[in-house]
N, C-alpha and C. Protein backbone atom coordinates (compact mmCIF):
# COMPACT_ATOMS: atom_id res chain seq x y z
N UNK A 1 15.98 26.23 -28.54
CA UNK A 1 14.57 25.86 -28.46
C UNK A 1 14.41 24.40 -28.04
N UNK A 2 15.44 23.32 -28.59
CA UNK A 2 14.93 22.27 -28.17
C UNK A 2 15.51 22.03 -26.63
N UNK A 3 16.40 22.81 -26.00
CA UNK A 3 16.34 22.92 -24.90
C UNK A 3 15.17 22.79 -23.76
N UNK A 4 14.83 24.08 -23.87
CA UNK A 4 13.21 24.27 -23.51
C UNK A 4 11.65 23.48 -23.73
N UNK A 5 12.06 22.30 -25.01
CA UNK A 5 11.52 21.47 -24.73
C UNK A 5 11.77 20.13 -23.96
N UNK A 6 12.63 20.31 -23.98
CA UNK A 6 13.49 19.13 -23.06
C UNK A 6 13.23 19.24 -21.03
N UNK A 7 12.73 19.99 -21.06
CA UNK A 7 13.01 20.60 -19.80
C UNK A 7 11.59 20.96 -19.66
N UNK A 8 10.67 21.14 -20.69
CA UNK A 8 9.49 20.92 -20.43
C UNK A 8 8.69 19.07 -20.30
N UNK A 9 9.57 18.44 -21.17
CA UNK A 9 8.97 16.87 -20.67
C UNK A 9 10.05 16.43 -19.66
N UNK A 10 10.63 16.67 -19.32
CA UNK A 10 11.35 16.26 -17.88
C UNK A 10 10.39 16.52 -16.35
N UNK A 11 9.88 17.91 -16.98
CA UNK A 11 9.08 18.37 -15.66
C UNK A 11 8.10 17.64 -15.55
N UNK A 12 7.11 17.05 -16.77
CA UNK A 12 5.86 16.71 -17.33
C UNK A 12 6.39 15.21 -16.45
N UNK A 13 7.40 14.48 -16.78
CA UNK A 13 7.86 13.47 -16.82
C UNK A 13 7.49 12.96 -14.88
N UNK A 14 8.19 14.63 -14.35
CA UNK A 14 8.53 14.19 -12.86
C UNK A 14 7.34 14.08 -11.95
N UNK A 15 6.85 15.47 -12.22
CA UNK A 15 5.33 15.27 -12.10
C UNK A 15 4.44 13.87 -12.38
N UNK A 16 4.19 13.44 -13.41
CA UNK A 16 3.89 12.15 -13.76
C UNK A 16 4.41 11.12 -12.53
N UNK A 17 5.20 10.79 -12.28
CA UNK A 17 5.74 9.67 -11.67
C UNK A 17 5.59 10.18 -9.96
N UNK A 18 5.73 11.43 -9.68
CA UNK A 18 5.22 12.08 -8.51
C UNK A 18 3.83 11.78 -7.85
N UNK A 19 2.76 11.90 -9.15
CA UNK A 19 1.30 11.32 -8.83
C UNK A 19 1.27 10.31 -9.01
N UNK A 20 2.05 9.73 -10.12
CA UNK A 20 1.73 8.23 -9.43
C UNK A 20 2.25 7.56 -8.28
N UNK A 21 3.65 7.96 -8.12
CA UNK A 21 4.01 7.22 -6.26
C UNK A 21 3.02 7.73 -5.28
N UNK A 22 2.16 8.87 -5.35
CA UNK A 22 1.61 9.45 -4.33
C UNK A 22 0.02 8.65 -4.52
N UNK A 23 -0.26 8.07 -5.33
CA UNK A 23 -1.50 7.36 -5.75
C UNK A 23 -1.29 5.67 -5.04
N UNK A 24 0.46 5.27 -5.19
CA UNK A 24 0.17 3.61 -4.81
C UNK A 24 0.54 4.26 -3.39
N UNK A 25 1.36 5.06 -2.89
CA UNK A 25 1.59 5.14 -0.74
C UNK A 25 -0.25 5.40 -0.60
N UNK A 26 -0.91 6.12 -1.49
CA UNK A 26 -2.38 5.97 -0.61
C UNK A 26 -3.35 4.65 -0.51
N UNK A 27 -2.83 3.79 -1.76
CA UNK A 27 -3.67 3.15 -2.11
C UNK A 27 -3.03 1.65 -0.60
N UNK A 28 -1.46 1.65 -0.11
CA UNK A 28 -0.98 1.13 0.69
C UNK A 28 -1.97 1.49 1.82
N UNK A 29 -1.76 3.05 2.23
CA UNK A 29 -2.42 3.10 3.67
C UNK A 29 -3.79 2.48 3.73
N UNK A 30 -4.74 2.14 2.52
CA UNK A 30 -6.01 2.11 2.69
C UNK A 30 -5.86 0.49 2.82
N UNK A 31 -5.12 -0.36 2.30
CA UNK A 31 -5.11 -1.58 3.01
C UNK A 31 -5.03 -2.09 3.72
N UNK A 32 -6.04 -2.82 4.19
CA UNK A 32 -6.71 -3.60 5.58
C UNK A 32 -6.24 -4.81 6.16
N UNK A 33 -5.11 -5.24 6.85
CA UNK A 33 -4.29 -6.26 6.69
C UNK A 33 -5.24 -6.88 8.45
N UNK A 34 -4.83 -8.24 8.11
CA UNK A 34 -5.17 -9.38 8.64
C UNK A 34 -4.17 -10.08 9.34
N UNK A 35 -4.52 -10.54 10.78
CA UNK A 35 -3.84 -11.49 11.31
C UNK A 35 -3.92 -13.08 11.31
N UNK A 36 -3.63 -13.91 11.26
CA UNK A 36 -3.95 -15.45 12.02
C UNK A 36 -4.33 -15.38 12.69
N UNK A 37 -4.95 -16.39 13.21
CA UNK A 37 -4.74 -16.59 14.73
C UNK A 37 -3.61 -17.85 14.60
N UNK A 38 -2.96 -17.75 15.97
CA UNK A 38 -2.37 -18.87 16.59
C UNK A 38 -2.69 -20.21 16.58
N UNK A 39 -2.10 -20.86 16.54
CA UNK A 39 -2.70 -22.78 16.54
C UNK A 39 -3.01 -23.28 17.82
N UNK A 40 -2.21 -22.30 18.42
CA UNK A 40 -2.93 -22.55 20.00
C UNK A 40 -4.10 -21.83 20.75
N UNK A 41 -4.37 -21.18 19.76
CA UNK A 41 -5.43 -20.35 20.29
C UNK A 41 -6.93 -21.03 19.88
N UNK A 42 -6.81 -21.59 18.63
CA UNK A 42 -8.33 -22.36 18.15
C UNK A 42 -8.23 -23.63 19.68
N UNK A 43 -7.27 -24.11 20.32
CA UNK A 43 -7.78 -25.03 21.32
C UNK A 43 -8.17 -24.42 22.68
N UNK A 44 -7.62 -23.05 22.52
CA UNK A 44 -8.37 -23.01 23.77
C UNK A 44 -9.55 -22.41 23.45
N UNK A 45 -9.86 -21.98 22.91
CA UNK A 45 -11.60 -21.63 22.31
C UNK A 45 -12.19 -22.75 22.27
N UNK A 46 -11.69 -23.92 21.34
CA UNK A 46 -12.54 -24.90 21.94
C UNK A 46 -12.98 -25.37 23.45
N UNK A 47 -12.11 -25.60 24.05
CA UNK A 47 -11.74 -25.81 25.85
C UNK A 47 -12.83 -24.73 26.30
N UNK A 48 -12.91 -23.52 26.17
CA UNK A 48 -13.67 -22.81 26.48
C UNK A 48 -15.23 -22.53 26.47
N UNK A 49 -15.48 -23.34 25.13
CA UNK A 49 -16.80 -23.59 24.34
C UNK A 49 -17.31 -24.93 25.49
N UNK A 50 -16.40 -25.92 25.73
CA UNK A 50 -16.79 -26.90 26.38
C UNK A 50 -17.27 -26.93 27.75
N UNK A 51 -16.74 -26.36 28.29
CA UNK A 51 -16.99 -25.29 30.20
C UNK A 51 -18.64 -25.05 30.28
């Protein structure tokens, strides 16, 4: 008997940790990542603004 419970919180266990990895890879894709810009790029925008 305590077999069968053993093997019932293992499953409980895998499951568990299953939804949660599958909860943070979604919560990854939904993040919105950002670039710099370049240091050379704010001068030529300026240069450009000036024209």
């Amino acid at each position: 008997m305590s077999t069968l419970v053993g093997v019932i919180l293992s499953v409980i266990i895998v499951i568990l940790i299953l939804l949660l990895t599958m909860t943070q890879i979604k919560k990854g894709y939904e993040y919105k990542h950002t670039i710099d810009p370049l240091p050379g790029e704010d001068i030529q925008e300026e240069k450009s603004d000036i024209k």
